[in-house]
PDB file of N, CA and C in Angstrom:
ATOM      1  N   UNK A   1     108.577 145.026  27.763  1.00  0.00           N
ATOM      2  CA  UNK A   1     109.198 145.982  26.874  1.00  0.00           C
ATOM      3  C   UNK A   1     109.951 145.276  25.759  1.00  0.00           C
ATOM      4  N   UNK A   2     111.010 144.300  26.092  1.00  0.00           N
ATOM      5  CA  UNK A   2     111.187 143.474  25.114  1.00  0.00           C
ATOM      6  C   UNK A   2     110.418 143.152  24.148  1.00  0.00           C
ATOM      7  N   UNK A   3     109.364 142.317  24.506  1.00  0.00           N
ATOM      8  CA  UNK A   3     108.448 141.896  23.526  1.00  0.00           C
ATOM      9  C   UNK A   3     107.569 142.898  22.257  1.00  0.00           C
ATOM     10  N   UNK A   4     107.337 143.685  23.271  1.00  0.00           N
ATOM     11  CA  UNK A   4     106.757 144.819  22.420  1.00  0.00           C
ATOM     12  C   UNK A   4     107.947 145.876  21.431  1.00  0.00           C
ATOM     13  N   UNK A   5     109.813 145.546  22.326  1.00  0.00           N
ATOM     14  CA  UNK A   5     110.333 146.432  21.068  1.00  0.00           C
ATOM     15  C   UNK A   5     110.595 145.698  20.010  1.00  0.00           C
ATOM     16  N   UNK A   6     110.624 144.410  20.076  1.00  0.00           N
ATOM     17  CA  UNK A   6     110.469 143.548  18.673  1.00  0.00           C
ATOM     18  C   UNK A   6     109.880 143.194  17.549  1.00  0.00           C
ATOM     19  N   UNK A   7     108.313 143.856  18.509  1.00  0.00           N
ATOM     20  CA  UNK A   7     107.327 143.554  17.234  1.00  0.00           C
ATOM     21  C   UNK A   7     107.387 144.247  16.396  1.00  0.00           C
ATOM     22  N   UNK A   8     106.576 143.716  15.464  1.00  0.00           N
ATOM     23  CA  UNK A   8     106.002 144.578  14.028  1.00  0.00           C
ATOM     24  C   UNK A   8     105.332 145.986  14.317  1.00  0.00           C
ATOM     25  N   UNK A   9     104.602 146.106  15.480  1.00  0.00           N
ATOM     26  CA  UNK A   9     103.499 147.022  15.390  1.00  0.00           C
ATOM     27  C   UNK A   9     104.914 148.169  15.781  1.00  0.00           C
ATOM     28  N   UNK A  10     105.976 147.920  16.293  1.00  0.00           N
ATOM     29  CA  UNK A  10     106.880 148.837  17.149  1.00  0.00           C
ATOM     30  C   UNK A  10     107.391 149.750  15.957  1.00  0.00           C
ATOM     31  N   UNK A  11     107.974 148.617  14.717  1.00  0.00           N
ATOM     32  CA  UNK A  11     108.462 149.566  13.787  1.00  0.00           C
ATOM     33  C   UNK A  11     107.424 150.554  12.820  1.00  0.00           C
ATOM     34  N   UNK A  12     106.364 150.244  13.578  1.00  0.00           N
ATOM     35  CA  UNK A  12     105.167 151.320  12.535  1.00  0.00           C
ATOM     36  C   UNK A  12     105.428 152.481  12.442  1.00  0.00           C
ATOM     37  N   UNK A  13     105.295 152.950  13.564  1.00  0.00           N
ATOM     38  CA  UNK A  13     105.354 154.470  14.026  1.00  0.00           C
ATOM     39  C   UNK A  13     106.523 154.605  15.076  1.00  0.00           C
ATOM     40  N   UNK A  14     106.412 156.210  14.964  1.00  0.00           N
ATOM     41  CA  UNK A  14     106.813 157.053  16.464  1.00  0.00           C
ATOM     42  C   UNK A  14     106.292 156.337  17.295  1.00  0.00           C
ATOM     43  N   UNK A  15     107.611 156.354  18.355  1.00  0.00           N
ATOM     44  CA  UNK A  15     106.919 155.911  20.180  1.00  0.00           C
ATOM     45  C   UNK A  15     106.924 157.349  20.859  1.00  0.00           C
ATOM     46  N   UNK A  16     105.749 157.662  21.111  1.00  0.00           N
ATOM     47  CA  UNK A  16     105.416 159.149  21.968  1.00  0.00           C
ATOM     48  C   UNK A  16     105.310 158.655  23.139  1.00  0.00           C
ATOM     49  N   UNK A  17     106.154 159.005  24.137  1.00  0.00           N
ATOM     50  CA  UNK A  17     105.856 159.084  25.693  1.00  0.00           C
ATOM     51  C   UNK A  17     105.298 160.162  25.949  1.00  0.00           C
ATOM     52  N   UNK A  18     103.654 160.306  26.773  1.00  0.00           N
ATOM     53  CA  UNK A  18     103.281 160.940  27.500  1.00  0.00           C
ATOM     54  C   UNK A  18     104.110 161.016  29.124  1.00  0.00           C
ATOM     55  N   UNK A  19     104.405 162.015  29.496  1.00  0.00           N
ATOM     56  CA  UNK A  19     105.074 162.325  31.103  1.00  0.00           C
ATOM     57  C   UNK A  19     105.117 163.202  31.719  1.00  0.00           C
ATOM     58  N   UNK A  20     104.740 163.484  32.976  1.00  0.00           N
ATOM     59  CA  UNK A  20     104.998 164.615  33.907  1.00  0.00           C
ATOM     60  C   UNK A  20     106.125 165.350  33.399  1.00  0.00           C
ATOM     61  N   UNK A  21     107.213 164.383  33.259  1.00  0.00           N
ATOM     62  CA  UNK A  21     108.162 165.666  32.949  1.00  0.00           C
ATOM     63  C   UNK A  21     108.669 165.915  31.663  1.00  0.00           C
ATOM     64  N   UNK A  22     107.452 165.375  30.342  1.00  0.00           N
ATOM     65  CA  UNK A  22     107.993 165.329  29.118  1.00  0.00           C
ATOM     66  C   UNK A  22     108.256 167.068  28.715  1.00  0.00           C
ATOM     67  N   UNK A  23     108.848 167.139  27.642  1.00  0.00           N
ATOM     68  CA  UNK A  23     109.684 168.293  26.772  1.00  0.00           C
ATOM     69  C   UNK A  23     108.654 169.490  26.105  1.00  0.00           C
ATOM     70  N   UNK A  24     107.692 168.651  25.547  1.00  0.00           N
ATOM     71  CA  UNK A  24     106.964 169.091  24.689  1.00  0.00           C
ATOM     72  C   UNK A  24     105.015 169.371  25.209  1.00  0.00           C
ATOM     73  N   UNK A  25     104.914 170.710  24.918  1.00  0.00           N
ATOM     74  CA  UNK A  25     103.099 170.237  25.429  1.00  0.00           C
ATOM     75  C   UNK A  25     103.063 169.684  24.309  1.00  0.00           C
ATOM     76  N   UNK A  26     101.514 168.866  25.516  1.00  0.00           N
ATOM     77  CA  UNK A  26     100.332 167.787  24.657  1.00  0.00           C
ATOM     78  C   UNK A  26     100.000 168.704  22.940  1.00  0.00           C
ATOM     79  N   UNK A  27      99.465 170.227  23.613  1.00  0.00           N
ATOM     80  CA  UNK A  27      99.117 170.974  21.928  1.00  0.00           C
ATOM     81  C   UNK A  27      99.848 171.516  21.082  1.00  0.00           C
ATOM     82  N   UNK A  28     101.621 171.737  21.404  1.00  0.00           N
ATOM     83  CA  UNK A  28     102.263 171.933  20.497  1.00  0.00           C
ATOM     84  C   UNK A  28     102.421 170.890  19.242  1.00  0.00           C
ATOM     85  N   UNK A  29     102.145 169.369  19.850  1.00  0.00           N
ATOM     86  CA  UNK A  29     103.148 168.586  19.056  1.00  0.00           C
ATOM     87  C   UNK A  29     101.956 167.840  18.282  1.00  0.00           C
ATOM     88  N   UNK A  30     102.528 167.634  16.841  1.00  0.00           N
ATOM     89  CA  UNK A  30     101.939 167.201  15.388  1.00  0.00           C
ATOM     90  C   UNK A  30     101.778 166.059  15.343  1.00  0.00           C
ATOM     91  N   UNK A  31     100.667 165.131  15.794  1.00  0.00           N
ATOM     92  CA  UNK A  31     100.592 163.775  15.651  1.00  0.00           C
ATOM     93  C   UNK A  31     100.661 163.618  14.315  1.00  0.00           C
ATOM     94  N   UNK A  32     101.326 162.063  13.934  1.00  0.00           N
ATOM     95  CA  UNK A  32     100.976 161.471  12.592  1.00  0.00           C
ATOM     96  C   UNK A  32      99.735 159.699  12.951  1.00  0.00           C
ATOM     97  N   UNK A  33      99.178 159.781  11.775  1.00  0.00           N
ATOM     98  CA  UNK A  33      98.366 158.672  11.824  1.00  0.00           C
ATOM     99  C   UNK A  33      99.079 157.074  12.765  1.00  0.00           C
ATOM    100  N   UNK A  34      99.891 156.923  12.315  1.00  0.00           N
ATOM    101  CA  UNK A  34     100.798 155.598  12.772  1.00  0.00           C
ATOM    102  C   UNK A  34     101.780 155.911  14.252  1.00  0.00           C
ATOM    103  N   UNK A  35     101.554 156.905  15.039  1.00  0.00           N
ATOM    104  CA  UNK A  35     101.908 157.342  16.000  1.00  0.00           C
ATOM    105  C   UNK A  35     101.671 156.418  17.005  1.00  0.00           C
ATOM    106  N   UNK A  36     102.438 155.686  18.113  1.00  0.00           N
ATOM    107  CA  UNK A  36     101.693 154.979  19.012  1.00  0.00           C
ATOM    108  C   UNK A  36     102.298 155.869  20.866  1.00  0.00           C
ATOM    109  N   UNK A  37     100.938 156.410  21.369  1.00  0.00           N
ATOM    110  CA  UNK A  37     101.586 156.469  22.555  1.00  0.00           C
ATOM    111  C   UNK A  37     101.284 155.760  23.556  1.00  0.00           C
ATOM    112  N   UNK A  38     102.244 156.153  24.287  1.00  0.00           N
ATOM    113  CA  UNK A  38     102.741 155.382  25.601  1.00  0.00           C
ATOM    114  C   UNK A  38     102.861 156.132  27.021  1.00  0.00           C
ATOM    115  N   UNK A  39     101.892 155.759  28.103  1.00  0.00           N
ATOM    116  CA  UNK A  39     101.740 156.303  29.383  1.00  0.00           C
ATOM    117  C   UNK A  39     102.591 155.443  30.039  1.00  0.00           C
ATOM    118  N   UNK A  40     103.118 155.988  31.592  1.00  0.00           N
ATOM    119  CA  UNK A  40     103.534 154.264  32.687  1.00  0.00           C
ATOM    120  C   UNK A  40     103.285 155.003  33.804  1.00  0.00           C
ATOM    121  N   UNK A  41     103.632 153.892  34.727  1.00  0.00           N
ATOM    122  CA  UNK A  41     102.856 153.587  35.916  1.00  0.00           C
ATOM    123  C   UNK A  41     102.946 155.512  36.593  1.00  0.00           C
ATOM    124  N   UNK A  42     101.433 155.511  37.190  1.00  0.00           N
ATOM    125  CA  UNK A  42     101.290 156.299  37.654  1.00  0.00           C
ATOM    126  C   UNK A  42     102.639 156.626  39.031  1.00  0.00           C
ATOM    127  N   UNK A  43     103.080 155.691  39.748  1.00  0.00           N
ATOM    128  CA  UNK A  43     103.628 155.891  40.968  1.00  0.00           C
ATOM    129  C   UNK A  43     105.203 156.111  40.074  1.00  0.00           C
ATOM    130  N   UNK A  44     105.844 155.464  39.266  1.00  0.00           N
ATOM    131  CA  UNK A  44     107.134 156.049  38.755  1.00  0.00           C
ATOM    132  C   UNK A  44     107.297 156.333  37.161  1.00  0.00           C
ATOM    133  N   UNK A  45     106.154 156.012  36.507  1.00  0.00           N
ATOM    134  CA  UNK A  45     106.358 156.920  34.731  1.00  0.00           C
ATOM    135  C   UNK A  45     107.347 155.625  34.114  1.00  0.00           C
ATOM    136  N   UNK A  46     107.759 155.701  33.557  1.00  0.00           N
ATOM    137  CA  UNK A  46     108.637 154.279  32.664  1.00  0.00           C
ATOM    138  C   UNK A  46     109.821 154.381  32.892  1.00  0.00           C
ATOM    139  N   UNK A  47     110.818 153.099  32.800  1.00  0.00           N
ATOM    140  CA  UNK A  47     112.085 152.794  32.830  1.00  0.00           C
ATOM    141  C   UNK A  47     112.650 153.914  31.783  1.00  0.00           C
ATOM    142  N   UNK A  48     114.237 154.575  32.458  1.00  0.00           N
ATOM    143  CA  UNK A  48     115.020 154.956  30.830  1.00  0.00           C
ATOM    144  C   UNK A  48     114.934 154.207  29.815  1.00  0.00           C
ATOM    145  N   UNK A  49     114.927 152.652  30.423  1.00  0.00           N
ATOM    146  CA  UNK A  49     115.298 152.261  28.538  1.00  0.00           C
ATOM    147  C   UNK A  49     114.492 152.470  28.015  1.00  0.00           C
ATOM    148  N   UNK A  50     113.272 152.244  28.722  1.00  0.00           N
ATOM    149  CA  UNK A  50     112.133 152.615  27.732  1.00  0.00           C
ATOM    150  C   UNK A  50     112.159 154.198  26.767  1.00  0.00           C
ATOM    151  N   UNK A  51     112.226 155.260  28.046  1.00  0.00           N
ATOM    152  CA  UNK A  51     112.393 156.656  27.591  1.00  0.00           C
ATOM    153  C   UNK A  51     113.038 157.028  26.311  1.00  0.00           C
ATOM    154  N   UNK A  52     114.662 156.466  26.558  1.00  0.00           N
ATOM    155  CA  UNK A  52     115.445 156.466  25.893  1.00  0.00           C
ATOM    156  C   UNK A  52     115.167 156.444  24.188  1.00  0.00           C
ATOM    157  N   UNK A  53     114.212 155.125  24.386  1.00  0.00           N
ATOM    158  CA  UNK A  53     113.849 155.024  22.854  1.00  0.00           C
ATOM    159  C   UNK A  53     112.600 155.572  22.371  1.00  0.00           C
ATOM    160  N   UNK A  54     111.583 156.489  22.633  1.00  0.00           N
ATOM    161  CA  UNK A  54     111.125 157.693  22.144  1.00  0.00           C
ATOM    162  C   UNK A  54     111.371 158.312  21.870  1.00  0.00           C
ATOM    163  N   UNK A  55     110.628 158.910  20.644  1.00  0.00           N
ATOM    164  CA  UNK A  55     111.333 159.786  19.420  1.00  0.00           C
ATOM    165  C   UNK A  55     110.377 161.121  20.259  1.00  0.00           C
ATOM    166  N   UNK A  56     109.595 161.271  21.333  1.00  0.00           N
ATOM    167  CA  UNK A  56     108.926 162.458  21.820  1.00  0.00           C
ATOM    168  C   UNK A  56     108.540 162.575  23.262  1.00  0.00           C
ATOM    169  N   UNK A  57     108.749 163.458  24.062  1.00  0.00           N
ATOM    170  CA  UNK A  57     108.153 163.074  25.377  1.00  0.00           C
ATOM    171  C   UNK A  57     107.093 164.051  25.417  1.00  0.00           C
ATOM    172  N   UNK A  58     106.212 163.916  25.475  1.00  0.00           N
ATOM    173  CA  UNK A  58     105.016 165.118  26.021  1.00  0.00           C
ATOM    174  C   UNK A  58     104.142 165.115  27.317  1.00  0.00           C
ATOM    175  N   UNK A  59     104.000 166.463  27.610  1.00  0.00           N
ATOM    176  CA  UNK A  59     103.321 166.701  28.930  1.00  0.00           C
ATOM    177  C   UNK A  59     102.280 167.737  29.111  1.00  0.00           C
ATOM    178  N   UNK A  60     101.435 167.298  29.361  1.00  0.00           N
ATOM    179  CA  UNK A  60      99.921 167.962  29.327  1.00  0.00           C
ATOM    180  C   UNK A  60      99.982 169.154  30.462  1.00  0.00           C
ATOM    181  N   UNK A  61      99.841 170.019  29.691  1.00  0.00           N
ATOM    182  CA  UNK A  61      99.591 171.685  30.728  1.00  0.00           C
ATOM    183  C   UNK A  61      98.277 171.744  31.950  1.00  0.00           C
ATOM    184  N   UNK A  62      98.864 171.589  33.005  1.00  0.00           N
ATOM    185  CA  UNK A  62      97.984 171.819  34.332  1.00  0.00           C
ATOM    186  C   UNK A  62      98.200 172.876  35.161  1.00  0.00           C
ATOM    187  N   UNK A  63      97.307 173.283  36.108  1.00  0.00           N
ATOM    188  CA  UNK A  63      97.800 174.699  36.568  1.00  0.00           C
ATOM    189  C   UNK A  63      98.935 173.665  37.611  1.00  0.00           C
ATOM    190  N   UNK A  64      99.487 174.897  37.782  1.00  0.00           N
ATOM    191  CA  UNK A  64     100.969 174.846  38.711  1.00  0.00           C
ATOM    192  C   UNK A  64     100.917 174.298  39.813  1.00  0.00           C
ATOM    193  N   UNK A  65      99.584 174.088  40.599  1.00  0.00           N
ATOM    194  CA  UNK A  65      99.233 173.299  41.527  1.00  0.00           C
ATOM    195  C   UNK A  65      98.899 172.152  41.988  1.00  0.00           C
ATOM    196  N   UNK A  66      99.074 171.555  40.392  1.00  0.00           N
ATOM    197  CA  UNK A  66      98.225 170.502  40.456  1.00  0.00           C
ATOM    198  C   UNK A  66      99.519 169.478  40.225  1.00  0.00           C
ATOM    199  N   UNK A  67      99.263 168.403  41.135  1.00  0.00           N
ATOM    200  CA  UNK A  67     100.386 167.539  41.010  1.00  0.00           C
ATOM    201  C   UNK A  67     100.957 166.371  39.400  1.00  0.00           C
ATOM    202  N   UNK A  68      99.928 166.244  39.327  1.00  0.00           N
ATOM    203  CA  UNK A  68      99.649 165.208  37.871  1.00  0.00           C
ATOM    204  C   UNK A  68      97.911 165.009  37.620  1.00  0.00           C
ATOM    205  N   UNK A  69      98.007 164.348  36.670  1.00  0.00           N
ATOM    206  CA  UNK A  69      96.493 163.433  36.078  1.00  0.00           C
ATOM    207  C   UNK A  69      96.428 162.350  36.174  1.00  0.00           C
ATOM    208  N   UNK A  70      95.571 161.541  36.304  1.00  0.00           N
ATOM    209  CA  UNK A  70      95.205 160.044  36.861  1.00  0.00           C
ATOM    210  C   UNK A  70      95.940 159.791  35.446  1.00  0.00           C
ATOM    211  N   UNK A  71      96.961 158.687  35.600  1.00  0.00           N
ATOM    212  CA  UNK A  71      97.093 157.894  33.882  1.00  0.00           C
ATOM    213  C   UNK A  71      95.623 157.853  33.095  1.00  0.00           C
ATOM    214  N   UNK A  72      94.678 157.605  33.484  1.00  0.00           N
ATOM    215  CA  UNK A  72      93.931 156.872  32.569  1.00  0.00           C
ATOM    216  C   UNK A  72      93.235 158.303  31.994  1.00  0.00           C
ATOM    217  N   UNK A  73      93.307 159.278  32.543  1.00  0.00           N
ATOM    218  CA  UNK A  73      92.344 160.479  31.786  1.00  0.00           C
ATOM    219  C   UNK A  73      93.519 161.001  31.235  1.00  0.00           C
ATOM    220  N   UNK A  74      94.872 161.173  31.723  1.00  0.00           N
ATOM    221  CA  UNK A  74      96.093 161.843  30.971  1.00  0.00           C
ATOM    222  C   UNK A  74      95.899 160.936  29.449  1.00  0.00           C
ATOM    223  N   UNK A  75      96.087 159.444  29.377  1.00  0.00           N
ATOM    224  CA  UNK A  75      95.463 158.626  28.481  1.00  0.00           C
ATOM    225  C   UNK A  75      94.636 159.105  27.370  1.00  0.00           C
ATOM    226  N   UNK A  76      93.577 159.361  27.904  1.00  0.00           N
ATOM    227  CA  UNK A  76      92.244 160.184  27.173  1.00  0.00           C
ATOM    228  C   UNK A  76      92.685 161.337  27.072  1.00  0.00           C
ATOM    229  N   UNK A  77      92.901 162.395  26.968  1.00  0.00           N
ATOM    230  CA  UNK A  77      93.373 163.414  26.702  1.00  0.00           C
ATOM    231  C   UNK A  77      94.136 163.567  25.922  1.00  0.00           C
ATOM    232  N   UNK A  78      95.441 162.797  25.701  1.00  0.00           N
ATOM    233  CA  UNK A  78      96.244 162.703  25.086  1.00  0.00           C
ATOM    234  C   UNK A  78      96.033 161.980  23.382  1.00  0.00           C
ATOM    235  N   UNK A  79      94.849 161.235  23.726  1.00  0.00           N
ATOM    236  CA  UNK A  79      94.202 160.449  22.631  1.00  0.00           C
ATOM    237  C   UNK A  79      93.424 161.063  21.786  1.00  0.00           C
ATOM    238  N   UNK A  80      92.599 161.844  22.986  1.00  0.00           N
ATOM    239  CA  UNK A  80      91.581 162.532  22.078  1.00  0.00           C
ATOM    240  C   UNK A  80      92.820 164.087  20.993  1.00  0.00           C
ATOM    241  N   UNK A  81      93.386 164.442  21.711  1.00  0.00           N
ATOM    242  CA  UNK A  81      94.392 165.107  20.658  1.00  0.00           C
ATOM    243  C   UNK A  81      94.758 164.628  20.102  1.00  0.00           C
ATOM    244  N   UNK A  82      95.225 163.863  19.684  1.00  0.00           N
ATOM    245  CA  UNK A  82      95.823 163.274  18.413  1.00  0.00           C
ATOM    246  C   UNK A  82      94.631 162.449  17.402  1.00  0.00           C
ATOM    247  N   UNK A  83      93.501 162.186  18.098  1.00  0.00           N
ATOM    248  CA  UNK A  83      92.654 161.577  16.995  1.00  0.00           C
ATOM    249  C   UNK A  83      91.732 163.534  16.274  1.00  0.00           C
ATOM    250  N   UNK A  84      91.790 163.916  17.258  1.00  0.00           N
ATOM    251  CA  UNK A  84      91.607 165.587  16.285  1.00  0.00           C
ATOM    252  C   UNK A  84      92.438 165.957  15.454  1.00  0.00           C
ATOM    253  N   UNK A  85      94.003 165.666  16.050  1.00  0.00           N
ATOM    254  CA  UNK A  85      94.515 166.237  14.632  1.00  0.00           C
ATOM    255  C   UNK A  85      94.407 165.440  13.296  1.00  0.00           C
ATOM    256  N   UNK A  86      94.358 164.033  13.510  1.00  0.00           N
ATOM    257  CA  UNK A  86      94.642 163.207  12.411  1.00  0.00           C
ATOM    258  C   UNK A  86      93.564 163.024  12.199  1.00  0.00           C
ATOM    259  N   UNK A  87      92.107 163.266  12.444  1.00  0.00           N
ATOM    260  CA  UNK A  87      90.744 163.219  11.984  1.00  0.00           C
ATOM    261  C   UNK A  87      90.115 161.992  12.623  1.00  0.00           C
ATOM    262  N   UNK A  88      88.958 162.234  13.237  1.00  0.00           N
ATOM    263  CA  UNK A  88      88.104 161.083  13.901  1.00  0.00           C
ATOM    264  C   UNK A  88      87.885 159.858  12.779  1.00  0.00           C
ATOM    265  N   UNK A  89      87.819 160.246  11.912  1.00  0.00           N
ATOM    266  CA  UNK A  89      87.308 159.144  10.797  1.00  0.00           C
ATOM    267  C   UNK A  89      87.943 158.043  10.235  1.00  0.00           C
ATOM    268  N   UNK A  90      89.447 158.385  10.463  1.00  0.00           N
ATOM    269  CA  UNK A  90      90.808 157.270  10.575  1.00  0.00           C
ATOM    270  C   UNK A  90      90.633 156.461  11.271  1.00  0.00           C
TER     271      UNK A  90
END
């Protein structure tokens, strides 16, 4: 986390946390091009500090039964929305 809040690529964009218990659905919220998100570990989701410093938390609508999504398709899902809103061709 260090390393990555130092870099260059960090101050590009928004840090979007995808999370079980983020704020916002996956289809309410307005990606921008330079957006970078961020999944964590399936068994505990990311450190606060990490949290802390996202400007968004979002959480993908499942029926009520369903416990979570594998990271890696929550991943894809979350990707493929935001490359629709901001256009495949970017």
């Amino acid at each position: 986390w260090k390393t990555f809040s130092e870099s260059p690529a960090r101050e590009e964009g928004r840090l979007i946390l995808l999370s079980t218990g983020g704020a916002i659905p996956l289809y309410d919220f307005n990606f921008h091009p330079s957006d970078l998100v961020m999944v964590g570990r399936e068994s505990a989701g990311v450190p606060k500090e990490v949290s802390d410093h996202c400007e968004a938390s979002l959480r993908i609508p499942i029926a009520a039964a369903a416990r979570s999504l594998n990271v890696a398709v929550a991943g894809a899902v979350a990707l493929s929305e935001a490359r629709r809103q901001i256009g495949w061709e970017t």
